[in-house]
N, C-alpha and C. Protein backbone atom coordinates (compact mmCIF):
# COMPACT_ATOMS: atom_id res chain seq x y z
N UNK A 1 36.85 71.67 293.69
CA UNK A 1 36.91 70.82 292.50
C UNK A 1 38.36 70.39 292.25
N UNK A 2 38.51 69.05 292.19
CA UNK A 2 39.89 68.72 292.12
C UNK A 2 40.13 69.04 290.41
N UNK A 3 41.64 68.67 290.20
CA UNK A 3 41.97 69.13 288.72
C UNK A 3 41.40 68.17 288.12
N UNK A 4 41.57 68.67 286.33
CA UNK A 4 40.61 67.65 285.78
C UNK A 4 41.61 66.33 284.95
N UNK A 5 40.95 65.30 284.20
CA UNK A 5 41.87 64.39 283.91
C UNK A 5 41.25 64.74 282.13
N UNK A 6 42.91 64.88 281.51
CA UNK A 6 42.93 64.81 280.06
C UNK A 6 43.15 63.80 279.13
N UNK A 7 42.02 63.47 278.63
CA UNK A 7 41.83 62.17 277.90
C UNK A 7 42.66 62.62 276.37
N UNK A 8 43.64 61.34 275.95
CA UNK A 8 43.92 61.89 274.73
C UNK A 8 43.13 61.79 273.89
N UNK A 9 43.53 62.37 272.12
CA UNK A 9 42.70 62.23 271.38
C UNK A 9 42.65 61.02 270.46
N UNK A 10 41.79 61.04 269.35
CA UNK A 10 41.67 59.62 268.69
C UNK A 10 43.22 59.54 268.32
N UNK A 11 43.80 60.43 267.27
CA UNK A 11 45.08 60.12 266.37
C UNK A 11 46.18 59.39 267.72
N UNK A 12 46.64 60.00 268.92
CA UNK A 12 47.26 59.89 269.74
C UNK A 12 46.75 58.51 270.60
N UNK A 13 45.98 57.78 270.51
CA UNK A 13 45.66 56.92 271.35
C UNK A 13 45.69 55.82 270.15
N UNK A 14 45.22 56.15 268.34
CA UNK A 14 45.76 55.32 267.63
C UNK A 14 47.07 54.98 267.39
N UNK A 15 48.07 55.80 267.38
CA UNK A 15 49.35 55.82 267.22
C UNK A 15 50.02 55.12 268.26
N UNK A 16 49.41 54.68 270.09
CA UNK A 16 49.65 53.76 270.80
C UNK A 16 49.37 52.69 270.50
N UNK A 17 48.14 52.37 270.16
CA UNK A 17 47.45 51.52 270.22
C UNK A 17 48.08 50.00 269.14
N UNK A 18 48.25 51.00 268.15
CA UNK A 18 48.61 49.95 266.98
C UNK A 18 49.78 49.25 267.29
N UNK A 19 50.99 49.90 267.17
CA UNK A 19 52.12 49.09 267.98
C UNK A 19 52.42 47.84 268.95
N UNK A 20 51.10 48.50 270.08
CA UNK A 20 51.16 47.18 271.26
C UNK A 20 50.30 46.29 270.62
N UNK A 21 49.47 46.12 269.98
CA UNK A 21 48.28 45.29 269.75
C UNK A 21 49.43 44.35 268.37
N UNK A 22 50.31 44.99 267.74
CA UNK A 22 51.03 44.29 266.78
C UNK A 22 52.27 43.38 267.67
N UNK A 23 52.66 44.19 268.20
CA UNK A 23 53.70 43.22 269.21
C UNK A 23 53.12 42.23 270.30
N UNK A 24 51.89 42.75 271.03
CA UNK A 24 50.97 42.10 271.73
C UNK A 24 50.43 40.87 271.51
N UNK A 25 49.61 41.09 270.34
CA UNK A 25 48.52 40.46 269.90
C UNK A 25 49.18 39.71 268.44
N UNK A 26 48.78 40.44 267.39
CA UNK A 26 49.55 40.24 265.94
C UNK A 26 50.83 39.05 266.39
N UNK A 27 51.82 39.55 266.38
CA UNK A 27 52.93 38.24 265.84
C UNK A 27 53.07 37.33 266.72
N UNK A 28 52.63 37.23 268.13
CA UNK A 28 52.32 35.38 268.77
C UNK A 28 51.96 34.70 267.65
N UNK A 29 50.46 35.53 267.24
CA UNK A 29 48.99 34.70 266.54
C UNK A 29 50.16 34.15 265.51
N UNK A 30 50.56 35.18 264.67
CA UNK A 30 51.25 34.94 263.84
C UNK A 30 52.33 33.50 263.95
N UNK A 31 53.29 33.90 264.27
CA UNK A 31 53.93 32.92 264.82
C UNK A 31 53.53 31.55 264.87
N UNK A 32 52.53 31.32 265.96
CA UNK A 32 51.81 30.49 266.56
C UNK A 32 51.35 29.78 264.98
N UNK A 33 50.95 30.25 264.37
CA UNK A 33 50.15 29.81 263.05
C UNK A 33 51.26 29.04 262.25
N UNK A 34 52.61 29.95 261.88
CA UNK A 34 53.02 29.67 260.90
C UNK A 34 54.05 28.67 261.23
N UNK A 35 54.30 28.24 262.48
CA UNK A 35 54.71 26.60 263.04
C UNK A 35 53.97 25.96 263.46
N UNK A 36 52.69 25.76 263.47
CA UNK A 36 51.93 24.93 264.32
C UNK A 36 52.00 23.37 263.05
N UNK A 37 51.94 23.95 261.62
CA UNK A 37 52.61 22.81 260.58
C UNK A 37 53.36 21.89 260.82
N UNK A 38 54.88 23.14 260.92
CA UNK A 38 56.10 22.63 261.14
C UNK A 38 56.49 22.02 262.17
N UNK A 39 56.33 22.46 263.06
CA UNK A 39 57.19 22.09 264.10
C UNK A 39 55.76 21.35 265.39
N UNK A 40 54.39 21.79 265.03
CA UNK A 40 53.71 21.18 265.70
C UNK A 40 52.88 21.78 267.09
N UNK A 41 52.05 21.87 267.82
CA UNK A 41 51.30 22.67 268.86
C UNK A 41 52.19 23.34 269.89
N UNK A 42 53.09 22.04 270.09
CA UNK A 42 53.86 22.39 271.48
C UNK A 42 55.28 23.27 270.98
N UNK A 43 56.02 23.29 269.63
CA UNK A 43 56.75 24.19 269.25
C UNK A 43 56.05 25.53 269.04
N UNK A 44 55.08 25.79 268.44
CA UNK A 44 54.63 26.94 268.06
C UNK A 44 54.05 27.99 269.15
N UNK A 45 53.63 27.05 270.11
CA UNK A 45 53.43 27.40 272.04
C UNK A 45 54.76 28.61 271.63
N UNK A 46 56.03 27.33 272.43
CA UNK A 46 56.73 27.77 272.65
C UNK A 46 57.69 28.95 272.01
N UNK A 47 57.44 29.20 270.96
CA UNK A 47 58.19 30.12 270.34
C UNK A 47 57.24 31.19 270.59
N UNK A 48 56.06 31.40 270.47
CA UNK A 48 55.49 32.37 270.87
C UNK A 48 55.19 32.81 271.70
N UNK A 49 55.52 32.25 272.87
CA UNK A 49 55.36 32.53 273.98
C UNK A 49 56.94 33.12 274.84
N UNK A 50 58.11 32.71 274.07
CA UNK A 50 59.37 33.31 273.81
C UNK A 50 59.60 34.46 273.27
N UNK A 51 58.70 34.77 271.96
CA UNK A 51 59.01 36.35 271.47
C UNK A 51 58.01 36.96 272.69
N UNK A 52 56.83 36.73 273.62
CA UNK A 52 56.30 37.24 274.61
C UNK A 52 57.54 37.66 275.38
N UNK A 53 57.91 36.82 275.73
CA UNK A 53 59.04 36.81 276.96
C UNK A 53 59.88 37.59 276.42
N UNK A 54 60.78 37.65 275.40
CA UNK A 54 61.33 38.48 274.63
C UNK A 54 60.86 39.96 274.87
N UNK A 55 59.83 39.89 274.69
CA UNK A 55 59.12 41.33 274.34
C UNK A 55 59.00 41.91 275.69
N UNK A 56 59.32 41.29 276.90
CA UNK A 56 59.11 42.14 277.99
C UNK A 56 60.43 42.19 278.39
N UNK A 57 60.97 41.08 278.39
CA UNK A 57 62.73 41.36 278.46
C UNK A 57 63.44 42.76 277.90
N UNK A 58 62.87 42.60 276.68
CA UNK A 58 63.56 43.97 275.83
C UNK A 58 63.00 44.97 276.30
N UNK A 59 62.19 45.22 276.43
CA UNK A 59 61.04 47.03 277.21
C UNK A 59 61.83 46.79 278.39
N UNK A 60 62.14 45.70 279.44
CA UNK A 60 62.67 46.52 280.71
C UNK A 60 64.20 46.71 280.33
N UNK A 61 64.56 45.90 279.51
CA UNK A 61 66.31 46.15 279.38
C UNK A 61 66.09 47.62 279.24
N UNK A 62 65.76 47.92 278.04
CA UNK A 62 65.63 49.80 277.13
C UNK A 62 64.89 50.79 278.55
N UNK A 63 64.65 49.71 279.70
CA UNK A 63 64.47 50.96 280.84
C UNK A 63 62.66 51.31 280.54
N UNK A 64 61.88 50.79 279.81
CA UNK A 64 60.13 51.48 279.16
C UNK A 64 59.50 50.49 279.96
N UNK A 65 58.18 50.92 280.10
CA UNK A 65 57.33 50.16 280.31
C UNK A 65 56.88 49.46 279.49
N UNK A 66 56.48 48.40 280.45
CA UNK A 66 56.01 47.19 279.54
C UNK A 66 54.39 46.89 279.61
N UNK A 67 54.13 47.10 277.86
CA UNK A 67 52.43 47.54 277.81
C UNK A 67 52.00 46.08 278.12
N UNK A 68 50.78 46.67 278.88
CA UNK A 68 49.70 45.25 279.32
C UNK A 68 49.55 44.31 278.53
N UNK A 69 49.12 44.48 277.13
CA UNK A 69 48.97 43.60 276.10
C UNK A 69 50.04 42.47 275.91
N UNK A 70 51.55 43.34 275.77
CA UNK A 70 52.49 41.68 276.12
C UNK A 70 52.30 41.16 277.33
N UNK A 71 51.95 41.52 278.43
CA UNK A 71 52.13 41.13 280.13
C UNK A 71 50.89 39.75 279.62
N UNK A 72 49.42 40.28 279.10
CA UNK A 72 48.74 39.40 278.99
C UNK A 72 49.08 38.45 278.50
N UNK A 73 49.45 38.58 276.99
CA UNK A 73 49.60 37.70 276.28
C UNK A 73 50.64 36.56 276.57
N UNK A 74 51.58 36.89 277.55
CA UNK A 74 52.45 35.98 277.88
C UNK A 74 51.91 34.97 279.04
N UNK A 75 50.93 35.52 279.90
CA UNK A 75 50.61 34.80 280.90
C UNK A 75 49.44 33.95 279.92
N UNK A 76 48.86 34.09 278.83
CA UNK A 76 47.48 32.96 278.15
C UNK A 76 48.58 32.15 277.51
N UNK A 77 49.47 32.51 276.72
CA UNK A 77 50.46 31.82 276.54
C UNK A 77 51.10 30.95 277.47
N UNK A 78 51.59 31.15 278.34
CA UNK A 78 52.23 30.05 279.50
C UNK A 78 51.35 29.40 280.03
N UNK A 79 49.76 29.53 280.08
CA UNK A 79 48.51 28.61 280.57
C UNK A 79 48.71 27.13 279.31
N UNK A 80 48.52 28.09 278.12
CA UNK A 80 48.20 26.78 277.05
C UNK A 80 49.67 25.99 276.76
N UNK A 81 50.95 26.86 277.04
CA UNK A 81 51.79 25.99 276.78
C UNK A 81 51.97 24.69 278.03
N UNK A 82 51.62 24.96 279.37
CA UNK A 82 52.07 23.97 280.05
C UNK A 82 51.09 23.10 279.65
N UNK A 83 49.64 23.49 279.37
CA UNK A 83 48.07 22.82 279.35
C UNK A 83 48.78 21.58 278.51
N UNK A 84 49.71 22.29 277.23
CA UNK A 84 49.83 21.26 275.91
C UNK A 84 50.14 20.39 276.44
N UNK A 85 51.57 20.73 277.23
CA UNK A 85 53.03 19.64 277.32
C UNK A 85 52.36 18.92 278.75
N UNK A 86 51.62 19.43 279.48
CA UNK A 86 51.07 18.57 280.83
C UNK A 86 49.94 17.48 280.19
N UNK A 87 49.59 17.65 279.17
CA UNK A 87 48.16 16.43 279.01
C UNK A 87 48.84 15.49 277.95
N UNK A 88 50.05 15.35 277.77
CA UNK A 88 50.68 14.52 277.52
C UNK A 88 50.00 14.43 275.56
N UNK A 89 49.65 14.63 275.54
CA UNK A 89 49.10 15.01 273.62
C UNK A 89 48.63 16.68 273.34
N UNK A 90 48.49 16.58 271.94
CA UNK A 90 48.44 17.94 271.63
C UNK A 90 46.64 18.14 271.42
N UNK A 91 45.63 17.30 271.82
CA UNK A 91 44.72 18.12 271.56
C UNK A 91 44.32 18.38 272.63
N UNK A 92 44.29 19.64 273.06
CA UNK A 92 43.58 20.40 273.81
C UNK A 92 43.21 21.84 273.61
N UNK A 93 41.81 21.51 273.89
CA UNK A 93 41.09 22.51 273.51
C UNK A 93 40.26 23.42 274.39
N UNK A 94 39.45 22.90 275.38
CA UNK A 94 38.50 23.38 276.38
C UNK A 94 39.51 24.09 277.67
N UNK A 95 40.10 23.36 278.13
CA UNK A 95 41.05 23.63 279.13
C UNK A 95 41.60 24.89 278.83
N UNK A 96 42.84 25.43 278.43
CA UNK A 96 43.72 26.14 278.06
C UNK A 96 42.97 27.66 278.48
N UNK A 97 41.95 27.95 277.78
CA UNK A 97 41.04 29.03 277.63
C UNK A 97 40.51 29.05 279.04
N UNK A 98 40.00 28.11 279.83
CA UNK A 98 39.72 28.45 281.55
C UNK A 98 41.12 28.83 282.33
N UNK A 99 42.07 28.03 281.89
CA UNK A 99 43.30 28.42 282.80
C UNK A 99 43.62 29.62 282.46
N UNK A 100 43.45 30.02 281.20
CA UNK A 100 44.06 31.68 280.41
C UNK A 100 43.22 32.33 281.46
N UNK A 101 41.64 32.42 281.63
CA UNK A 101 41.04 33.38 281.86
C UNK A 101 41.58 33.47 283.58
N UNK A 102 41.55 32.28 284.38
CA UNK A 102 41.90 32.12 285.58
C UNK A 102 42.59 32.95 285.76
N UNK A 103 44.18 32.52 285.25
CA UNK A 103 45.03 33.47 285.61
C UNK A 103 45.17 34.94 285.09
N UNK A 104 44.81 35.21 283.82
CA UNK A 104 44.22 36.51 283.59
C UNK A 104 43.38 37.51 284.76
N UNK A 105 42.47 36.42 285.65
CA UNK A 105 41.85 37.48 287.02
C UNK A 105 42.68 37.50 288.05
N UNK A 106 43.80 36.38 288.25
CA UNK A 106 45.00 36.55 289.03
C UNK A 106 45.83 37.19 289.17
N UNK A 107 46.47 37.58 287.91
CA UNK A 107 47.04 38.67 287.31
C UNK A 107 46.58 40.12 287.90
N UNK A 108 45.46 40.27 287.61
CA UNK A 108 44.79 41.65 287.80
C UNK A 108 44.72 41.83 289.56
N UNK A 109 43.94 40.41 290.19
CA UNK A 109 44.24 40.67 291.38
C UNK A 109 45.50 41.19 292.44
N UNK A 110 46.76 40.62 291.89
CA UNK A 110 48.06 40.16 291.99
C UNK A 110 48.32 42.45 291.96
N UNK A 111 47.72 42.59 291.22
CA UNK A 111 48.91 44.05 290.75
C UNK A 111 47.77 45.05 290.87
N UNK A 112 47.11 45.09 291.86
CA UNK A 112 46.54 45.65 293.03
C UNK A 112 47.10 46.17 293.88
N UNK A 113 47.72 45.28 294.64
CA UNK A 113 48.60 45.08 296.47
C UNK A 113 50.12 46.25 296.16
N UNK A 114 49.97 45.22 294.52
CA UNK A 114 51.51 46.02 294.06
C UNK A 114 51.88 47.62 293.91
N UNK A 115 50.64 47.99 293.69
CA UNK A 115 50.05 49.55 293.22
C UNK A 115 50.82 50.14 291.63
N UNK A 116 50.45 48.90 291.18
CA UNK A 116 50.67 49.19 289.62
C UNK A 116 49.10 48.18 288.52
N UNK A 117 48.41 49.05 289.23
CA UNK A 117 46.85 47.98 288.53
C UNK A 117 47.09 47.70 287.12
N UNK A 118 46.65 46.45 286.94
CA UNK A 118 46.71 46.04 285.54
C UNK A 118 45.56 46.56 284.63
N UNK A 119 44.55 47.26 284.85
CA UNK A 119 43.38 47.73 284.07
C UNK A 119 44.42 49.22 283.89
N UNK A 120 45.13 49.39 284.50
CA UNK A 120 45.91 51.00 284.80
C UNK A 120 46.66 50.82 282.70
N UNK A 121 47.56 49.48 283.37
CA UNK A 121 48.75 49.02 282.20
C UNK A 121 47.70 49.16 281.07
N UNK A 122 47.04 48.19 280.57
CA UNK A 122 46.00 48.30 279.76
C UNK A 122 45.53 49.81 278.90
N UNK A 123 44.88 50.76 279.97
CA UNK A 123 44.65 51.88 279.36
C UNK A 123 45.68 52.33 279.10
N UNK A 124 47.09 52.41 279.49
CA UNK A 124 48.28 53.08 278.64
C UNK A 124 48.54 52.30 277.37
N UNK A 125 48.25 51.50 277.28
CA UNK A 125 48.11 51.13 275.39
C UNK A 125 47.49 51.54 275.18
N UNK A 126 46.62 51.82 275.22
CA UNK A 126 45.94 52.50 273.87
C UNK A 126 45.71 54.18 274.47
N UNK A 127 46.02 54.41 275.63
CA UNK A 127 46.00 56.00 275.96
C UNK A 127 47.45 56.37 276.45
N UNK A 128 47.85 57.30 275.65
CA UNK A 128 49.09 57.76 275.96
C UNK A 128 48.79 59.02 277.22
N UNK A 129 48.72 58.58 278.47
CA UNK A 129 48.71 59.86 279.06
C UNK A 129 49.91 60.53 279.53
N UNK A 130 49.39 61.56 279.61
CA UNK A 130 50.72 62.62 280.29
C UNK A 130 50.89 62.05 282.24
N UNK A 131 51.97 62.46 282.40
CA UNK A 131 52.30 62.28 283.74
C UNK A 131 51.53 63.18 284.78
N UNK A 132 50.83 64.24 284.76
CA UNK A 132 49.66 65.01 285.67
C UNK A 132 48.43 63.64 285.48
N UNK A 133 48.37 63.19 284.79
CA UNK A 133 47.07 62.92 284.05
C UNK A 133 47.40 60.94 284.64
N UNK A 134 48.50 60.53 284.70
CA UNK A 134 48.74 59.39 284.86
C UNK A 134 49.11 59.16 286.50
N UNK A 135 49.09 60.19 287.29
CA UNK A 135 49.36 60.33 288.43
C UNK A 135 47.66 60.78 289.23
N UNK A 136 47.05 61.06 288.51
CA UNK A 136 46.12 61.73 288.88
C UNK A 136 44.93 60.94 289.78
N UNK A 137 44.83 61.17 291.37
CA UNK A 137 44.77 60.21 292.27
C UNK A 137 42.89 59.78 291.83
N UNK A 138 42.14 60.38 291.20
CA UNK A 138 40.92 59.95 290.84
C UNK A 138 40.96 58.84 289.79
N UNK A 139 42.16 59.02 288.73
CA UNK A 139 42.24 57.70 287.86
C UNK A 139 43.22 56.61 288.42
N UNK A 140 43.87 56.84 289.26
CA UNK A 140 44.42 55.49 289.86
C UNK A 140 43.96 54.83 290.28
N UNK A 141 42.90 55.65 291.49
CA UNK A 141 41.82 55.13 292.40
C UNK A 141 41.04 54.12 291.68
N UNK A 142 40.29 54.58 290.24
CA UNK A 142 39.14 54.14 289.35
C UNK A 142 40.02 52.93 289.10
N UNK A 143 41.58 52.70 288.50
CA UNK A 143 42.43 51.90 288.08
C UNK A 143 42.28 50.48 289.00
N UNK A 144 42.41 51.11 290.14
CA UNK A 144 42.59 50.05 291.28
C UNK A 144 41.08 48.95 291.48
N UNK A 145 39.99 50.38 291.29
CA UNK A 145 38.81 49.24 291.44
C UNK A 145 38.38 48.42 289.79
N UNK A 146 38.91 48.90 288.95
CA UNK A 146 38.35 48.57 287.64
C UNK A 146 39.24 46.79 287.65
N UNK A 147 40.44 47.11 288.01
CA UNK A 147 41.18 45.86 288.53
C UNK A 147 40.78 44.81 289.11
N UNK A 148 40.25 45.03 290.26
CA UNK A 148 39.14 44.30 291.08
C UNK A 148 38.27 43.79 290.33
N UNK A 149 37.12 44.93 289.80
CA UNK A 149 36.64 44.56 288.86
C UNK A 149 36.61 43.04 287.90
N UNK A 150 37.64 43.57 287.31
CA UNK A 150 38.25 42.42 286.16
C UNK A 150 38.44 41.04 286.72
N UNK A 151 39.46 41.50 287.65
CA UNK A 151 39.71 39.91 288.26
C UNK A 151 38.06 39.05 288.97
N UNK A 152 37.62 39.82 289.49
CA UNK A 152 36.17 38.82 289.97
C UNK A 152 35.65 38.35 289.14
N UNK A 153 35.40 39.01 288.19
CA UNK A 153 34.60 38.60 286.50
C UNK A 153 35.04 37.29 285.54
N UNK A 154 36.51 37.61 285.78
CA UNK A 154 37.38 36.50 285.28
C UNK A 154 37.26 35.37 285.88
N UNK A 155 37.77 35.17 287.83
CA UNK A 155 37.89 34.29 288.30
C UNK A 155 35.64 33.08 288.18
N UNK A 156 35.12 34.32 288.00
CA UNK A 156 33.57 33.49 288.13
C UNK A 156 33.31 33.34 286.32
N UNK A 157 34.02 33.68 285.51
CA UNK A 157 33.87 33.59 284.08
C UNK A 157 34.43 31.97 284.18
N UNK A 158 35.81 32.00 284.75
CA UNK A 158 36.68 30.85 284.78
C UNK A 158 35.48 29.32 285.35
N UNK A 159 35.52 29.83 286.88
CA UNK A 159 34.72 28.62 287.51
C UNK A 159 33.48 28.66 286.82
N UNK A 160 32.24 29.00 286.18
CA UNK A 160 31.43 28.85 285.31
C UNK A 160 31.49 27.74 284.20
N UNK A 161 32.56 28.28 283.67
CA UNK A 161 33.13 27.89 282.26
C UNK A 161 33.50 25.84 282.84
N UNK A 162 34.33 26.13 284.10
CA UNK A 162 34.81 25.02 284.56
C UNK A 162 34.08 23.67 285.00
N UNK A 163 32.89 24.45 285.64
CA UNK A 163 31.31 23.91 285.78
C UNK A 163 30.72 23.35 284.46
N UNK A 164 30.78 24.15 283.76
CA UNK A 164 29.77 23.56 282.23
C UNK A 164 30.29 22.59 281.62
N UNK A 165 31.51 22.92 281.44
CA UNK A 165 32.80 21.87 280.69
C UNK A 165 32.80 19.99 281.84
N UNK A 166 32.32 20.41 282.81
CA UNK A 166 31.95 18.98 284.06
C UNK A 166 30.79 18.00 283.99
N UNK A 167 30.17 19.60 283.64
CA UNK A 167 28.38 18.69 283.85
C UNK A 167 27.59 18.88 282.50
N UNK A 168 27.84 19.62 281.49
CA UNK A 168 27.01 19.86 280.59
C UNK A 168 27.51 18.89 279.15
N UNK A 169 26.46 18.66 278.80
CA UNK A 169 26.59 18.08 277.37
C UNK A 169 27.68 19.30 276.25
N UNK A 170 28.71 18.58 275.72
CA UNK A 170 29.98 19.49 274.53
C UNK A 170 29.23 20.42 273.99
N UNK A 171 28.10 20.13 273.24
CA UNK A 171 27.42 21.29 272.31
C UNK A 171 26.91 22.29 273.56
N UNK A 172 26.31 22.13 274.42
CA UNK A 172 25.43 22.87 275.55
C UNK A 172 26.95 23.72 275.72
N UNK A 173 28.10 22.91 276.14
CA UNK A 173 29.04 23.57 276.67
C UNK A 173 29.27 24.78 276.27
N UNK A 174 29.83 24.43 274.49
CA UNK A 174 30.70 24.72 273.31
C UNK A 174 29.46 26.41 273.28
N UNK A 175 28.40 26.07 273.03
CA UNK A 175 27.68 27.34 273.21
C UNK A 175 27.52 28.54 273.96
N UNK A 176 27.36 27.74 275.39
CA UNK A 176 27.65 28.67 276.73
C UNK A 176 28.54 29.51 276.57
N UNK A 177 29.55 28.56 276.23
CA UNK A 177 31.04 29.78 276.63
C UNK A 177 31.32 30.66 275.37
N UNK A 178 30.31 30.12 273.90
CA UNK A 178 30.89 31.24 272.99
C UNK A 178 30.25 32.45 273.66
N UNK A 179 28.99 32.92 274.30
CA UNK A 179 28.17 33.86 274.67
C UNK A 179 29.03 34.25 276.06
N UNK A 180 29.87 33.83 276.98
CA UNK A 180 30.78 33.98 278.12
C UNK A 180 31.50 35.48 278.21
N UNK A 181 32.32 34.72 276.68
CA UNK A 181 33.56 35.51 277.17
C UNK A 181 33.25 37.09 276.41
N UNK A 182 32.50 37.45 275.42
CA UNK A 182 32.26 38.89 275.44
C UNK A 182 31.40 39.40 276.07
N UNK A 183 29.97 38.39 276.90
CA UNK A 183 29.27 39.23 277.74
C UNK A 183 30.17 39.49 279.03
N UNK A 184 31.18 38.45 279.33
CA UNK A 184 32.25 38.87 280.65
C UNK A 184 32.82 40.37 280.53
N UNK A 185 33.01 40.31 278.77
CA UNK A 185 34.09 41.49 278.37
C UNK A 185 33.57 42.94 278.67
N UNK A 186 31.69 42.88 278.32
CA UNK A 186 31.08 43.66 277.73
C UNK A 186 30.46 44.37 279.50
N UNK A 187 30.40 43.40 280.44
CA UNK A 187 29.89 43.84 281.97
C UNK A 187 31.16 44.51 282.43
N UNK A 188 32.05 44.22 282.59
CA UNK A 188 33.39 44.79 283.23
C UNK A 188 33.47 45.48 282.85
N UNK A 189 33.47 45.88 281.58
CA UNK A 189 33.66 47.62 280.67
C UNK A 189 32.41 48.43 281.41
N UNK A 190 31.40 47.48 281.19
CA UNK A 190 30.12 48.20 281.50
C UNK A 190 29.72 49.23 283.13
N UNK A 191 30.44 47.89 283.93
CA UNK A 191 30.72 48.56 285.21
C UNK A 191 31.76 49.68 285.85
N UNK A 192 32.69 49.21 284.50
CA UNK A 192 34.29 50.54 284.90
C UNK A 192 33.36 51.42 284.20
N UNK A 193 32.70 51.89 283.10
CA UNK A 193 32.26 52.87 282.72
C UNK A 193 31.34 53.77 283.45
N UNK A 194 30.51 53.10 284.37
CA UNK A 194 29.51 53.33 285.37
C UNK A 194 30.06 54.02 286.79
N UNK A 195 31.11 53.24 286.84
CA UNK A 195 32.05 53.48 287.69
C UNK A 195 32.47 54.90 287.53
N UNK A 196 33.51 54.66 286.32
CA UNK A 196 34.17 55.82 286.80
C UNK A 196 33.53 57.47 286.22
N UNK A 197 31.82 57.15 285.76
CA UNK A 197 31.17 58.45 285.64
C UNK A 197 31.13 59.07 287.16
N UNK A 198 30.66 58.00 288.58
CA UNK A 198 30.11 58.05 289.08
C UNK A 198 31.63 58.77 290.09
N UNK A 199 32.98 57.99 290.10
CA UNK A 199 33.70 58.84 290.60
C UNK A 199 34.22 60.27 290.04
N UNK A 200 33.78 60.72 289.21
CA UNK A 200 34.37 62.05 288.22
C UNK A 200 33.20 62.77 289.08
N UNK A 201 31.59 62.66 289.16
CA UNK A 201 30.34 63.00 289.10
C UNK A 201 30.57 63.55 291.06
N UNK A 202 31.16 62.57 291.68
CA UNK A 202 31.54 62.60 293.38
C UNK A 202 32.43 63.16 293.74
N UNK A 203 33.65 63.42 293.20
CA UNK A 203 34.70 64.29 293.05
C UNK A 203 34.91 65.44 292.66
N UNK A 204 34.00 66.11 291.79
CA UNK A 204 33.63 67.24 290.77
C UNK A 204 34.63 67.43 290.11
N UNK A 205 35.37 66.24 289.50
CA UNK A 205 36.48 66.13 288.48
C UNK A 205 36.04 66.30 287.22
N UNK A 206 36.37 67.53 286.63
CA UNK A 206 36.25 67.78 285.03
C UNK A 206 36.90 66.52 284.18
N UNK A 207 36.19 66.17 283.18
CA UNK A 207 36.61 65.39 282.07
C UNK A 207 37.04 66.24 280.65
N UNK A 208 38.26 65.91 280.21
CA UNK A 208 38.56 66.77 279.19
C UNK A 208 39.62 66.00 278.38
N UNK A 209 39.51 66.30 276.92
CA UNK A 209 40.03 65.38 275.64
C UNK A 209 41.17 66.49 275.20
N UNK A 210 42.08 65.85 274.83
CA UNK A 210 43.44 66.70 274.12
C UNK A 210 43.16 67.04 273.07
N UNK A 211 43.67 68.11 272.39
CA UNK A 211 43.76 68.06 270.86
C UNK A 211 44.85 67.14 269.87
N UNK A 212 44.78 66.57 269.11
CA UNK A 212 46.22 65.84 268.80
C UNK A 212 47.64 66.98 268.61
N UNK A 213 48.26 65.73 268.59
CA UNK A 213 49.82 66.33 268.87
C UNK A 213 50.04 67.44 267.84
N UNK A 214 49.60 66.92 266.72
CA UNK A 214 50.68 67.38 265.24
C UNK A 214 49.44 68.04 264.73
N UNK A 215 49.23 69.04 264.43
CA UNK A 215 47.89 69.41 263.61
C UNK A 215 48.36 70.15 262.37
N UNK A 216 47.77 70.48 261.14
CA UNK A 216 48.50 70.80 260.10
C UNK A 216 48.19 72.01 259.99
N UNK A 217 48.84 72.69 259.26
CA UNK A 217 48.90 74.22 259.81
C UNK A 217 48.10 74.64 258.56
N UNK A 218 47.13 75.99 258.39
CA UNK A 218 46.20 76.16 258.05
C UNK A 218 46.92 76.71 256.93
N UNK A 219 46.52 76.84 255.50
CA UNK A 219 47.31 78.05 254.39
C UNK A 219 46.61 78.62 254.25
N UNK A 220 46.48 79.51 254.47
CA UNK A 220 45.51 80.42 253.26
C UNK A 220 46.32 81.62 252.09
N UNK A 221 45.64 82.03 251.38
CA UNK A 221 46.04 82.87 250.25
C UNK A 221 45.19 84.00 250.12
N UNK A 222 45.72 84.86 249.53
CA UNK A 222 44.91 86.03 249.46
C UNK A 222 44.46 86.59 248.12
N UNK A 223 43.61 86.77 247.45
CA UNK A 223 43.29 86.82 245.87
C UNK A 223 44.17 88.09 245.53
């Protein structure tokens, strides 16, 4: 039985989680919103897609890794900013979101070969693992195919999407793809989950959860 892999607990995987998803996610949107007024589609792109760039600049300067969530967000960002400034006006709408997802499965494919899987980056936001546990050749392995995974899903989410948007009537379209992109989200989870019961189950790798870091220490009193 190989050693087992220690999953953290809720408090410890919240206390990751929130941070990247605020630097990640949170202040592009942000951003993005609060010039799209001022300054217009193709400024508000660009500035947010600058504190992206920013945000990975600064994690490798300080020597840290740089969580998946900015890696993503900068590459959907650089899809819609060229999408803007290449179609020569600012409405675009359909496009942007196939090129995001495109290169989103490129991405994943891309950092495979590299042996730094991007489904790997991902679970370290929101799971802080320990270095036994982040080295541990049954979750790299799972890392590497969950990667795969992703990217196939994406690249046939993408050409789908690319197909409907060609041949289908806007509303037919506009529908399709709202139902797309979380059943895309919801199979890939579905299959890494399947997955990696099935490598823990073949391996006779124990599964096991941390206790959190900080726990509060018990008082008691005596009458």
């Amino acid at each position: 039985m190989s050693k087992p892999i220690v999953m953290p607990d809720l408090v410890s995987v919240a206390r990751r989680a929130i941070p990247n998803l605020i630097v990640g996610k949170v202040i592009p949107v942000v951003l993005f919103v609060g010039l799209l007024e001022v300054g217009g589609t193709t400024w508000a792109l660009l500035t947010a897609l600058a504190w992206s760039v920013g945000a990975i600049g600064f994690q490798r300067y300080r020597g840290r890794r740089v969580p998946g969530l900015v890696l993503l967000s900068a590459v959907m960002l650089t899809a819609k900013t060229i999408a803007a400034i290449a179609s020569g006006n600012l409405v675009v709408y359909f496009i942007p979101p196939t090129i995001t997802t495109a290169l989103v499965g490129i991405a994943f494919l891309i950092s495979v070969p590299l042996g730094a899987p991007l489904a790997g980056r991902l679970a370290e936001d929101f799971c802080p693992f320990d270095d036994e546990t982040r080295n541990h050749p049954v979750l790299y392995h799972f890392f590497i195919r969950l990667s795969l995974v992703w990217a196939v899903t994406s690249l046939i989410d993408a050409g789908i999407t690319l197909w409907l948007f060609m041949t289908q009537p806007t509303t037919t379209f506009v529908v399709a793809k709202s139902f797309m992109g979380p059943a895309t989200t919801a199979l890939t989870l579905g299959i890494g989950a399947i997955w990696f019961r099935a490598m823990l189950n073949r391996t006779g790798t124990e599964l096991r959860f941390s206790k959190p870091e900080h726990q509060p220490e018990l008082v008691t009193t005596r009458p």
